[in-house]
PDB file of N, CA and C in Angstrom:
ATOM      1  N   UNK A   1      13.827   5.275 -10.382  1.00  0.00           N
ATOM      2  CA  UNK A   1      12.812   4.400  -9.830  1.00  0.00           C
ATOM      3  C   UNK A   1      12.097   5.151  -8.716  1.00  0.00           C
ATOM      4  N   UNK A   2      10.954   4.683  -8.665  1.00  0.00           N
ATOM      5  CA  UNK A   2       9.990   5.316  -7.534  1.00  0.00           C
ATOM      6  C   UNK A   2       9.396   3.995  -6.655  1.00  0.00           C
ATOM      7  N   UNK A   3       8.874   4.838  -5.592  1.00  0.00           N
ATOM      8  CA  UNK A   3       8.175   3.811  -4.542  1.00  0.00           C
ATOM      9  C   UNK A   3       7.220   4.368  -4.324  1.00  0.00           C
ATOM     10  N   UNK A   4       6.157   3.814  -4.102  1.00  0.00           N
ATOM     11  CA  UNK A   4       4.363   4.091  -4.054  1.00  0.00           C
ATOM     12  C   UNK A   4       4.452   3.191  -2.556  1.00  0.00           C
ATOM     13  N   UNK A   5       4.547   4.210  -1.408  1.00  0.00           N
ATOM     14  CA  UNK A   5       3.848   3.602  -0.414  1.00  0.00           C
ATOM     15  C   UNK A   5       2.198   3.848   0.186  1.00  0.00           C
ATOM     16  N   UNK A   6       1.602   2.866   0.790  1.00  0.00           N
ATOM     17  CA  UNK A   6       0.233   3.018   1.277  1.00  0.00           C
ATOM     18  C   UNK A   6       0.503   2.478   2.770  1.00  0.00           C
ATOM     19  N   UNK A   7       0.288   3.402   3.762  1.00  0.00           N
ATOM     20  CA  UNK A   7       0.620   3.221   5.286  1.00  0.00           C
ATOM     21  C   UNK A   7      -0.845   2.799   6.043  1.00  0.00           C
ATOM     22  N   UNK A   8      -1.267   1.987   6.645  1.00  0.00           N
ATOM     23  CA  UNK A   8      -2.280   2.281   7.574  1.00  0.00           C
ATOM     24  C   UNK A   8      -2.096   2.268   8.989  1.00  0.00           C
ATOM     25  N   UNK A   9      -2.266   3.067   9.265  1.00  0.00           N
ATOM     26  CA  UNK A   9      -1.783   3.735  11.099  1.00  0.00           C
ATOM     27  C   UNK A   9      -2.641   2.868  11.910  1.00  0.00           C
ATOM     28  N   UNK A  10      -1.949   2.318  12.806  1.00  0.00           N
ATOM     29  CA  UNK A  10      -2.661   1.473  13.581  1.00  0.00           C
ATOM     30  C   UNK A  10      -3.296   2.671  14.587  1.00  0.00           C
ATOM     31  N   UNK A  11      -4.924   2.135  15.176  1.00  0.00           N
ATOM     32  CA  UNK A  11      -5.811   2.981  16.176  1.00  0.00           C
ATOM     33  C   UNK A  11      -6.141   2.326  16.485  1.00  0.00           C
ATOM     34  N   UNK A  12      -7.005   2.777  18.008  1.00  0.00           N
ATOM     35  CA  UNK A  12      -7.761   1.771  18.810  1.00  0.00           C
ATOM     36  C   UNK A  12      -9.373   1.574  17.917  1.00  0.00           C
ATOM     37  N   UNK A  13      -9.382   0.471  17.911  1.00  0.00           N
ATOM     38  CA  UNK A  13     -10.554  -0.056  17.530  1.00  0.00           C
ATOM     39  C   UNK A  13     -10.169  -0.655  16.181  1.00  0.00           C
ATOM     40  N   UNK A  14      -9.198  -0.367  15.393  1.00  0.00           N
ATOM     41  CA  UNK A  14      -9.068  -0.499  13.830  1.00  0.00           C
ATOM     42  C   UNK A  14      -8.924  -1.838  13.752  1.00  0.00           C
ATOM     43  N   UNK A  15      -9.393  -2.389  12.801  1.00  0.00           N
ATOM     44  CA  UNK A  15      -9.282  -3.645  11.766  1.00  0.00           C
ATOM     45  C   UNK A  15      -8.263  -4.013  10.649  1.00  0.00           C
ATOM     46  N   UNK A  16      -8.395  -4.889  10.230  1.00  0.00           N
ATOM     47  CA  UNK A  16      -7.636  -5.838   9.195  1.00  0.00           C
ATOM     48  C   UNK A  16      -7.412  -6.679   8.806  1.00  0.00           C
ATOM     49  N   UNK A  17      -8.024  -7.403   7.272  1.00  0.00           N
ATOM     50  CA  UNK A  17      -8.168  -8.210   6.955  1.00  0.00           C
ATOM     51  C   UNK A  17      -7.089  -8.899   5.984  1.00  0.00           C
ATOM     52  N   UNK A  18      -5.908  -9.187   6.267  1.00  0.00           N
ATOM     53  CA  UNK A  18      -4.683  -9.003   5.631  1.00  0.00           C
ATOM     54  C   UNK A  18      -5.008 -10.527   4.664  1.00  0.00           C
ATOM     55  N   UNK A  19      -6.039 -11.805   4.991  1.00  0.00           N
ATOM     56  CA  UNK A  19      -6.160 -12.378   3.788  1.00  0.00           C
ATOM     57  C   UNK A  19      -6.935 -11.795   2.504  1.00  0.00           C
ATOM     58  N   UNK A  20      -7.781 -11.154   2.521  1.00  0.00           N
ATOM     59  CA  UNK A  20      -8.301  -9.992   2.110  1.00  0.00           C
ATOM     60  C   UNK A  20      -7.465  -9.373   0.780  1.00  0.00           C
ATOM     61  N   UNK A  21      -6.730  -8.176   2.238  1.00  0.00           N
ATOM     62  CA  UNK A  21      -5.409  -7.443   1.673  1.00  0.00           C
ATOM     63  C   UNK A  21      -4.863  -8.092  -0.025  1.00  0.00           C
ATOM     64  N   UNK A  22      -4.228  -8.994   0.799  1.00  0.00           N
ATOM     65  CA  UNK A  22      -3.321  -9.928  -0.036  1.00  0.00           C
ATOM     66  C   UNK A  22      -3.953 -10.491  -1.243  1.00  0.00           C
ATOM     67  N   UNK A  23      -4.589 -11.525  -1.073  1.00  0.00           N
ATOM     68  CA  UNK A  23      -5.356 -12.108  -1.957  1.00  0.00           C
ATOM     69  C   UNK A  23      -6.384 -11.219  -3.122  1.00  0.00           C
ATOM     70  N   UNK A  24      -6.951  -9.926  -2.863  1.00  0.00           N
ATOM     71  CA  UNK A  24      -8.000  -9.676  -3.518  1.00  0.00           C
ATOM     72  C   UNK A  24      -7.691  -8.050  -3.552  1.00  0.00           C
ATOM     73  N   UNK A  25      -7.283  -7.150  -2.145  1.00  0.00           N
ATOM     74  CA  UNK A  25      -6.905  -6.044  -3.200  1.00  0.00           C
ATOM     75  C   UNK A  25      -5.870  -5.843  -3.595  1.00  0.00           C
ATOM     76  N   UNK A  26      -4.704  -6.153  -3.367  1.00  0.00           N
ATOM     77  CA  UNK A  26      -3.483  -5.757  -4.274  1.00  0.00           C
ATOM     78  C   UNK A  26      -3.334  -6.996  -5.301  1.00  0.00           C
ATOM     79  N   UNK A  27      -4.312  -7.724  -5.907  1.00  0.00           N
ATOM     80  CA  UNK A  27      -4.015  -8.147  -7.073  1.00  0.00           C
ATOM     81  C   UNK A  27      -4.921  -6.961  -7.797  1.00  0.00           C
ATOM     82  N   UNK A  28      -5.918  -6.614  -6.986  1.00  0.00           N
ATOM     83  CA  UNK A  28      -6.557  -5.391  -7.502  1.00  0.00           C
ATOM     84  C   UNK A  28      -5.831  -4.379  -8.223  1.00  0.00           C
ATOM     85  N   UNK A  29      -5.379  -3.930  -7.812  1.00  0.00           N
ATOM     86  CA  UNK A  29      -4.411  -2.561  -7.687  1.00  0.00           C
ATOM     87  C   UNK A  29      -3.376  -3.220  -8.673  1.00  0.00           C
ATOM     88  N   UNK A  30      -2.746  -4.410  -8.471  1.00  0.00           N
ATOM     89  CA  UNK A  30      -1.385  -4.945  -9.603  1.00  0.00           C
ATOM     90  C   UNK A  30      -1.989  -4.919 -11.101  1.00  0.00           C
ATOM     91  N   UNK A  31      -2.953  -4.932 -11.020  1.00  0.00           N
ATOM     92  CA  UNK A  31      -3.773  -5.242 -11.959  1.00  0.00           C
ATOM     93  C   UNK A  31      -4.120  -4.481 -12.948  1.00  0.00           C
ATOM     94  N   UNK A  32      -4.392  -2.963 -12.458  1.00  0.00           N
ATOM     95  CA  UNK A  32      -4.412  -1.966 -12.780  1.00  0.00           C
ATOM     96  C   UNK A  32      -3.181  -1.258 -12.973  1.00  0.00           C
ATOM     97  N   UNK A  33      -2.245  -1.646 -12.014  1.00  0.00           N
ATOM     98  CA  UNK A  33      -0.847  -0.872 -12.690  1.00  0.00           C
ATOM     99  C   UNK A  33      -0.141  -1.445 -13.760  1.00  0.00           C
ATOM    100  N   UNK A  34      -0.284  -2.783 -13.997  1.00  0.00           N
ATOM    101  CA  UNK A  34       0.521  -3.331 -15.221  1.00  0.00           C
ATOM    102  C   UNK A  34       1.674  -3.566 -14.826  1.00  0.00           C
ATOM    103  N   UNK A  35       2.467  -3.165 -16.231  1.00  0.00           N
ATOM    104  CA  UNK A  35       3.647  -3.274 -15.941  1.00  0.00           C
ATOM    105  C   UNK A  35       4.889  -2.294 -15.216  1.00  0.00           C
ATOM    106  N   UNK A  36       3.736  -1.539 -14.618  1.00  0.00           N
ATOM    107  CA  UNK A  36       4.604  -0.134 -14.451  1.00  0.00           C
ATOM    108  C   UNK A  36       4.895  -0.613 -13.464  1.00  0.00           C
ATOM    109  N   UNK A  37       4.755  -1.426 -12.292  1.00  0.00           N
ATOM    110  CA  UNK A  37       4.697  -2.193 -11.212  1.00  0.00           C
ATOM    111  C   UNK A  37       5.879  -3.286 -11.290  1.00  0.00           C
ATOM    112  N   UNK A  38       7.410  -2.485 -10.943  1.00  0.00           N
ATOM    113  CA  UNK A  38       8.175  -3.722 -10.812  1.00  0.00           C
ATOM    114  C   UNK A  38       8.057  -4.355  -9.838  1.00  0.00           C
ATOM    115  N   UNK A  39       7.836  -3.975  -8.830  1.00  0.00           N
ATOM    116  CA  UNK A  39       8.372  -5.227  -7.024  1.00  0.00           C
ATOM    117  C   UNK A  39       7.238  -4.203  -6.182  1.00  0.00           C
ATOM    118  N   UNK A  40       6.838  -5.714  -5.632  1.00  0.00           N
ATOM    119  CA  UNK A  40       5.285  -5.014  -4.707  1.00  0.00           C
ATOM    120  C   UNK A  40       5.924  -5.855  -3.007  1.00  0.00           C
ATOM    121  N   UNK A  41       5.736  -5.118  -2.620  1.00  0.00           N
ATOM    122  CA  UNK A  41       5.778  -5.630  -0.972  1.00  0.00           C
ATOM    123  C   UNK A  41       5.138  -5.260   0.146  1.00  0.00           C
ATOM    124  N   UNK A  42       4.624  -6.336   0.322  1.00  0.00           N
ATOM    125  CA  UNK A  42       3.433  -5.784   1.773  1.00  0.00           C
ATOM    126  C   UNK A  42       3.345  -6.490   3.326  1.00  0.00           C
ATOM    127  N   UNK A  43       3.862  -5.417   3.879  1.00  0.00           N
ATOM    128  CA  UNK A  43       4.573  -5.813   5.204  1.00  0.00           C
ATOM    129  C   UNK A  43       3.370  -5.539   6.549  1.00  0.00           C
ATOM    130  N   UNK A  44       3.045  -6.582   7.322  1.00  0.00           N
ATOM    131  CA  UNK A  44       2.445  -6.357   8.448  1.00  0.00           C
ATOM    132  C   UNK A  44       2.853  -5.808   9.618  1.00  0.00           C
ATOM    133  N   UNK A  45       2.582  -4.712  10.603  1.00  0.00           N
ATOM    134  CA  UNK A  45       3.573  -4.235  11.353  1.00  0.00           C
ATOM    135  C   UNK A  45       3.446  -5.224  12.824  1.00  0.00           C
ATOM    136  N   UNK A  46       4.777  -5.549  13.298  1.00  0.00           N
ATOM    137  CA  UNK A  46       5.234  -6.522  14.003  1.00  0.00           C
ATOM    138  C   UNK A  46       5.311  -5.746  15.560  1.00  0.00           C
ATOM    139  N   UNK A  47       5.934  -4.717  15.341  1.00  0.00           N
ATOM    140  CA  UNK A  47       6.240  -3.819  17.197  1.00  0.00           C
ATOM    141  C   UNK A  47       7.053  -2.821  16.658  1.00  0.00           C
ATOM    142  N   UNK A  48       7.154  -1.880  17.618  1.00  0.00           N
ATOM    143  CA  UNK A  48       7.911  -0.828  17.397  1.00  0.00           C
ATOM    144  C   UNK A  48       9.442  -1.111  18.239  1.00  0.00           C
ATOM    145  N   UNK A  49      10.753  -0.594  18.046  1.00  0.00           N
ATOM    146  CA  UNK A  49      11.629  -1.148  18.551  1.00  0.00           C
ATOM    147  C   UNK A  49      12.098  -1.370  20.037  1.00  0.00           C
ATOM    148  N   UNK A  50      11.020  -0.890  21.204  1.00  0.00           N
ATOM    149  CA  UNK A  50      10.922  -0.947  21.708  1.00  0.00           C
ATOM    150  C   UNK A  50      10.559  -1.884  22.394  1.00  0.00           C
ATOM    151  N   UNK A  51       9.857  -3.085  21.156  1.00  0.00           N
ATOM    152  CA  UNK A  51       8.874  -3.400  21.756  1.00  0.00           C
ATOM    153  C   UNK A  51       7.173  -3.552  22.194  1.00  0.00           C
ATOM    154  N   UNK A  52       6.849  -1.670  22.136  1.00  0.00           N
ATOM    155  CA  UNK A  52       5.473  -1.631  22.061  1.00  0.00           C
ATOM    156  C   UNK A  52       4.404  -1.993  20.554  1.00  0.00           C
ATOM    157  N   UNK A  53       3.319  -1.745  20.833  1.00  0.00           N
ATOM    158  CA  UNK A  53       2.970  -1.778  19.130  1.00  0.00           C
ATOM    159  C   UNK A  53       3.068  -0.962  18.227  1.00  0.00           C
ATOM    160  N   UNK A  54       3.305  -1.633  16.810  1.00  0.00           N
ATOM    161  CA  UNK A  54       3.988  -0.858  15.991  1.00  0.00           C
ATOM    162  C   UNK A  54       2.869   0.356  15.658  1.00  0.00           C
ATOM    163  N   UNK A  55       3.527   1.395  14.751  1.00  0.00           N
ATOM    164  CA  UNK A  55       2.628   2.895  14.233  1.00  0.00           C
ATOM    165  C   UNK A  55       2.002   2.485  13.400  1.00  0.00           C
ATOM    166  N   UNK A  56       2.251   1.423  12.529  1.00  0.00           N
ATOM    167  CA  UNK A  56       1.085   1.091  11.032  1.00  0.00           C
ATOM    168  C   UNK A  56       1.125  -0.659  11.265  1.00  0.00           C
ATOM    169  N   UNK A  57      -0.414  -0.780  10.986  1.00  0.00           N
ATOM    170  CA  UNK A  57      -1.058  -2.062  10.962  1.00  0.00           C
ATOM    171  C   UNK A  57       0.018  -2.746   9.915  1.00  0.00           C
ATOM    172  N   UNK A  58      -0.011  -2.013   8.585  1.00  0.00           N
ATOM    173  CA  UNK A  58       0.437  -2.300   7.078  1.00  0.00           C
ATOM    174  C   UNK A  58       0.897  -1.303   6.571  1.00  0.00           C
ATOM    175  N   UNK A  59       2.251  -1.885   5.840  1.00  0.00           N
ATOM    176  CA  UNK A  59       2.749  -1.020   4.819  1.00  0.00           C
ATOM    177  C   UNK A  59       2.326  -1.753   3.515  1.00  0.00           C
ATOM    178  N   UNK A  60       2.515  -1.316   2.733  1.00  0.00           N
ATOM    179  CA  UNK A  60       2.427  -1.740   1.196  1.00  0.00           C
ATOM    180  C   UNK A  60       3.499  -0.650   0.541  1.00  0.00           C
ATOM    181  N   UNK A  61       4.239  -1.609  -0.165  1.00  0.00           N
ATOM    182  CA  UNK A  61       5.234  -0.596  -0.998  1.00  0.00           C
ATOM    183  C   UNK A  61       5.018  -1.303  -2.794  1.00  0.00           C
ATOM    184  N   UNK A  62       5.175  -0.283  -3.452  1.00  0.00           N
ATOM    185  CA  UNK A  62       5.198  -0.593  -4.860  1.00  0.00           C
ATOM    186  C   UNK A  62       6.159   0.280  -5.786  1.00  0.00           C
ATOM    187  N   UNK A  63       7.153  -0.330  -6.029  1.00  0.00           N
ATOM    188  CA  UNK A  63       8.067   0.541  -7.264  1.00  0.00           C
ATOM    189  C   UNK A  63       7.678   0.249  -8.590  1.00  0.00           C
ATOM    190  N   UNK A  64       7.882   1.730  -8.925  1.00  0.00           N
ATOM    191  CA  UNK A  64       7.376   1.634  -9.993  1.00  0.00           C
ATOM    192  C   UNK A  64       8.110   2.154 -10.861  1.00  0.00           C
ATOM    193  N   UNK A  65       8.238   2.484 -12.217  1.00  0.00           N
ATOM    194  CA  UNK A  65       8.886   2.942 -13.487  1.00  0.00           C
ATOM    195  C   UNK A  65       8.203   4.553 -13.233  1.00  0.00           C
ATOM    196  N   UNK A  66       7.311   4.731 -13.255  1.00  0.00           N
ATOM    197  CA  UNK A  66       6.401   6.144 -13.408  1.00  0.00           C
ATOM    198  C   UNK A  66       5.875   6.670 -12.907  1.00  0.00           C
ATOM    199  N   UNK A  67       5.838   7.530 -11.756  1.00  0.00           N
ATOM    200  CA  UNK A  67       5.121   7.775 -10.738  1.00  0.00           C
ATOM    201  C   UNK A  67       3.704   8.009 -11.555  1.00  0.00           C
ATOM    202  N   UNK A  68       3.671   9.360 -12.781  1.00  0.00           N
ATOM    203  CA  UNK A  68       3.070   9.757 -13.849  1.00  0.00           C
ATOM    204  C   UNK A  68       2.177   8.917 -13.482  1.00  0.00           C
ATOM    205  N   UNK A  69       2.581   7.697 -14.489  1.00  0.00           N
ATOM    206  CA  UNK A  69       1.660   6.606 -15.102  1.00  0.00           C
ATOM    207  C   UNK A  69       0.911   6.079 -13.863  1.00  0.00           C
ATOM    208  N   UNK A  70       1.404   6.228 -12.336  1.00  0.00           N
ATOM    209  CA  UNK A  70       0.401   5.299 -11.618  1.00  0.00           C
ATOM    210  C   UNK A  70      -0.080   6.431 -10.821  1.00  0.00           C
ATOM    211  N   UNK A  71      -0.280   7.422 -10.839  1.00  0.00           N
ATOM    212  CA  UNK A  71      -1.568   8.649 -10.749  1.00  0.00           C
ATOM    213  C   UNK A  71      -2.149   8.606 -11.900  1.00  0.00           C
ATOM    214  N   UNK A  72      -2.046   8.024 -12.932  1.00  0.00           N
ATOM    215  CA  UNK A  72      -3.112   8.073 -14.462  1.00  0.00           C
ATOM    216  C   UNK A  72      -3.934   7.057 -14.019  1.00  0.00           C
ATOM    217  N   UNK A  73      -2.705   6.262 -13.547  1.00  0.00           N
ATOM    218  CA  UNK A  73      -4.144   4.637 -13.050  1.00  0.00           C
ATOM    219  C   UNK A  73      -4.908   5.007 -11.993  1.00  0.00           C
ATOM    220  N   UNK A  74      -4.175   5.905 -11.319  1.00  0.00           N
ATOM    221  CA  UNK A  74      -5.335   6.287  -9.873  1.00  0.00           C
ATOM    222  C   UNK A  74      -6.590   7.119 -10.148  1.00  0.00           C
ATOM    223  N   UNK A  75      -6.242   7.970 -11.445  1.00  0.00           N
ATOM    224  CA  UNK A  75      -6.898   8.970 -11.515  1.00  0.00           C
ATOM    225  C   UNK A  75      -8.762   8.066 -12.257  1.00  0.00           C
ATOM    226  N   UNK A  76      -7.692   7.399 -13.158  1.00  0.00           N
ATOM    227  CA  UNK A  76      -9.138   6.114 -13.854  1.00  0.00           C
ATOM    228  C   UNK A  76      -9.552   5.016 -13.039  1.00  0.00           C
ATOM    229  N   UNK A  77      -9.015   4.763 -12.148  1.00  0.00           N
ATOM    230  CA  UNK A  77      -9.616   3.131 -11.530  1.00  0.00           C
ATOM    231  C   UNK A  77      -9.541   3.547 -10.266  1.00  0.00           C
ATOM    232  N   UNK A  78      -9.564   4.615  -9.840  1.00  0.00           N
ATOM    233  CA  UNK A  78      -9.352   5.292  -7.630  1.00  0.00           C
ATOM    234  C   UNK A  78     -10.324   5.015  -7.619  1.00  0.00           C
ATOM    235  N   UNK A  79     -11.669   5.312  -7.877  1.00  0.00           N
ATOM    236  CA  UNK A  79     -13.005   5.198  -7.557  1.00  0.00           C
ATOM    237  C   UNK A  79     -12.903   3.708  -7.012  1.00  0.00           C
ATOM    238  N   UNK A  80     -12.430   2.520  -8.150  1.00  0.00           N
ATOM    239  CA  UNK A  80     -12.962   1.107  -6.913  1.00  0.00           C
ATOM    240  C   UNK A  80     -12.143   0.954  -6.166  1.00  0.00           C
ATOM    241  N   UNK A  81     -10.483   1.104  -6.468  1.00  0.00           N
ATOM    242  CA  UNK A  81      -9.874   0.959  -5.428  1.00  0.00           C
ATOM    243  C   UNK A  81     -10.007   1.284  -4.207  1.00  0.00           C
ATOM    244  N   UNK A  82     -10.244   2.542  -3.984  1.00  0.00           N
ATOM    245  CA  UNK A  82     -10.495   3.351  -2.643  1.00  0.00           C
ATOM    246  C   UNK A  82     -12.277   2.906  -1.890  1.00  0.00           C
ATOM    247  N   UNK A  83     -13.096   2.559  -3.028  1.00  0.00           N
ATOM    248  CA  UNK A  83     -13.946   1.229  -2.868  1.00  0.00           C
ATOM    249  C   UNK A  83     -13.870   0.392  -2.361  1.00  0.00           C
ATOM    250  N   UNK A  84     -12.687  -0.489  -2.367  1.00  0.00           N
ATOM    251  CA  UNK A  84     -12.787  -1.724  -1.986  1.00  0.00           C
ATOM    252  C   UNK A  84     -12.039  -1.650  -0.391  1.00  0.00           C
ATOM    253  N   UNK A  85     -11.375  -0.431  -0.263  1.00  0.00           N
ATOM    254  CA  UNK A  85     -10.801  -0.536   1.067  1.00  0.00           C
ATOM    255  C   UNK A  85     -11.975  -0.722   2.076  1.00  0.00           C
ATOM    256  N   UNK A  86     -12.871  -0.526   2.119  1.00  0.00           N
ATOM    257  CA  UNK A  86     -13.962  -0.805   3.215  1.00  0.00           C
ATOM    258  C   UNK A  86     -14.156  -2.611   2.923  1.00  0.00           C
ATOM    259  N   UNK A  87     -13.665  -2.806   2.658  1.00  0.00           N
ATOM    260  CA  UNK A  87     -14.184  -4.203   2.636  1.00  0.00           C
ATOM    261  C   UNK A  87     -12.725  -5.559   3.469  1.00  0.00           C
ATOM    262  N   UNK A  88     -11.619  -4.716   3.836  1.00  0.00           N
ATOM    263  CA  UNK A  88     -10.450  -5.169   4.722  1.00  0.00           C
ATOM    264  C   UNK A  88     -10.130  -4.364   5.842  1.00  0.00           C
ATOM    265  N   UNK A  89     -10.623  -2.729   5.632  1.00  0.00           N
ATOM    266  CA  UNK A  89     -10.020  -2.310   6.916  1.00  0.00           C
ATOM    267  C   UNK A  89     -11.036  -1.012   7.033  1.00  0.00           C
ATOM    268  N   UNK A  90     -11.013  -0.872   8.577  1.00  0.00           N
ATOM    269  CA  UNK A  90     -11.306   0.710   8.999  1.00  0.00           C
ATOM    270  C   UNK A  90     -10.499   1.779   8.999  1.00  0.00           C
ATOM    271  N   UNK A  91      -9.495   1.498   8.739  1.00  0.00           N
ATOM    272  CA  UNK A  91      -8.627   2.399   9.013  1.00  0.00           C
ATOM    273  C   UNK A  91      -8.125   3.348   7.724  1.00  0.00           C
ATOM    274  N   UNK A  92      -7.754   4.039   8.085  1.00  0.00           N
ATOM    275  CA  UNK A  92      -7.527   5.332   6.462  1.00  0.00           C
ATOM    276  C   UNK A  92      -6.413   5.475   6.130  1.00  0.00           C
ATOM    277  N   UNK A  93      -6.194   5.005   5.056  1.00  0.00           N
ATOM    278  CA  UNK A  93      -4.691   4.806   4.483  1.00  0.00           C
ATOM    279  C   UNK A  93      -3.833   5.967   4.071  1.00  0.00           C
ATOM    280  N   UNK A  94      -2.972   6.209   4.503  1.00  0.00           N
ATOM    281  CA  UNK A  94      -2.074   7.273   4.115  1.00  0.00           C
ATOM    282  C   UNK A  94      -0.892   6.945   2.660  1.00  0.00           C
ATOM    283  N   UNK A  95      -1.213   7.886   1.534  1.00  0.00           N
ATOM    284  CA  UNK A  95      -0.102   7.452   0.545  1.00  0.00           C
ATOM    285  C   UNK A  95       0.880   8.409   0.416  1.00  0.00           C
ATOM    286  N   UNK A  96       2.449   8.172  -0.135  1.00  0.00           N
ATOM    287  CA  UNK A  96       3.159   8.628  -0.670  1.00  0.00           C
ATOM    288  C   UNK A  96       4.175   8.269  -1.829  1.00  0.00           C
ATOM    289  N   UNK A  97       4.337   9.044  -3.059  1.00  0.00           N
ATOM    290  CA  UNK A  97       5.345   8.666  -3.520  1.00  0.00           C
ATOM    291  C   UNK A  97       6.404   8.975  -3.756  1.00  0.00           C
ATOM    292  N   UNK A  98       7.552   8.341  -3.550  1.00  0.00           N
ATOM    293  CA  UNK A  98       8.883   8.610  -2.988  1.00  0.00           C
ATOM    294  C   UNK A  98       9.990   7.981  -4.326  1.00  0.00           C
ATOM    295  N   UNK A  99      11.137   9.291  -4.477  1.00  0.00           N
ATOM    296  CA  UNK A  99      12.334   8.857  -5.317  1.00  0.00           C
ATOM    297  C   UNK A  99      13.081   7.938  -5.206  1.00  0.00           C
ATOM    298  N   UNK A 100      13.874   6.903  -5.390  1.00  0.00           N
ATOM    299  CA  UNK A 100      14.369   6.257  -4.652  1.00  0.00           C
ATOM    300  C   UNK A 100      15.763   6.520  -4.809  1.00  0.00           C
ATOM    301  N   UNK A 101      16.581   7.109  -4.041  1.00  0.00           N
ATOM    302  CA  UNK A 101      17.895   8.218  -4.134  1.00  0.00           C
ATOM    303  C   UNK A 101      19.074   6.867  -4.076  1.00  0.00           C
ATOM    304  N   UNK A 102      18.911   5.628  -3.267  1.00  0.00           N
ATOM    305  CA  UNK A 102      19.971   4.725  -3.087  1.00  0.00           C
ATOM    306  C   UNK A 102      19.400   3.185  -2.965  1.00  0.00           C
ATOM    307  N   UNK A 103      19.128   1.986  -4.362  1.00  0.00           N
ATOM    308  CA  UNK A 103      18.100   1.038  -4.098  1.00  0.00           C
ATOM    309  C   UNK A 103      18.667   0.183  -2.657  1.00  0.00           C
ATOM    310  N   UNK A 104      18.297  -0.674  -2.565  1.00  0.00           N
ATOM    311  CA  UNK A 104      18.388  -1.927  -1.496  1.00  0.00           C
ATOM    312  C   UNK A 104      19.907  -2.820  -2.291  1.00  0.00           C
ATOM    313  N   UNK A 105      20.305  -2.636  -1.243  1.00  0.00           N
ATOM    314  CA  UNK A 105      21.484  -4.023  -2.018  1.00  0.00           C
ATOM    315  C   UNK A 105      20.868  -5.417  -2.204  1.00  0.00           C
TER     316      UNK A 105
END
């Protein structure tokens, strides 16, 4: 199994439209991955443990069956996706995809 994360680093001045987010682009994006898309989770950042504010506005995580298959979807449908991010946030999303060596109990 793999994990498809999308980070956005919180900055001064940055935005976010997390009804947006939610509602309109990651059905976007689910949409386009199919079924390769077992468990989607998208987390708002709350504080850092300190206390201060947290490093990312938003995480978004997505496991998937194929890493493959969801760079095929990126490679055909990135153009709107990466499109539509101007329309929830200023901020520039950082991705990675990651093995998943030990799941969640």
């Amino acid at each position: 199994m793999y994990c498809v994360t999308v980070a956005y680093p919180r900055r001064e001045g940055g935005t976010f439209d997390f009804d947006y987010y939610t509602g309109k682009h990651i059905p976007l994006v689910a949409g386009h991955a199919g079924d390769n898309v077992v468990k989607a989770e998208i987390r708002k950042g709350f504080a850092a443990p300190d206390g201060s504010a947290p490093a990312f506005v938003c995480m978004a995580n997505f496991w998937v069956k194929s890493p493959e298959a969801f760079q095929a979807m990126l490679a055909q449908h990135g153009a709107e996706i990466i499109g539509d991010v101007a329309n929830f946030t200023n901020l520039q999303p950082v991705m990675q995809i990651d093995e998943i060596l030990v799941p969640a109990a």
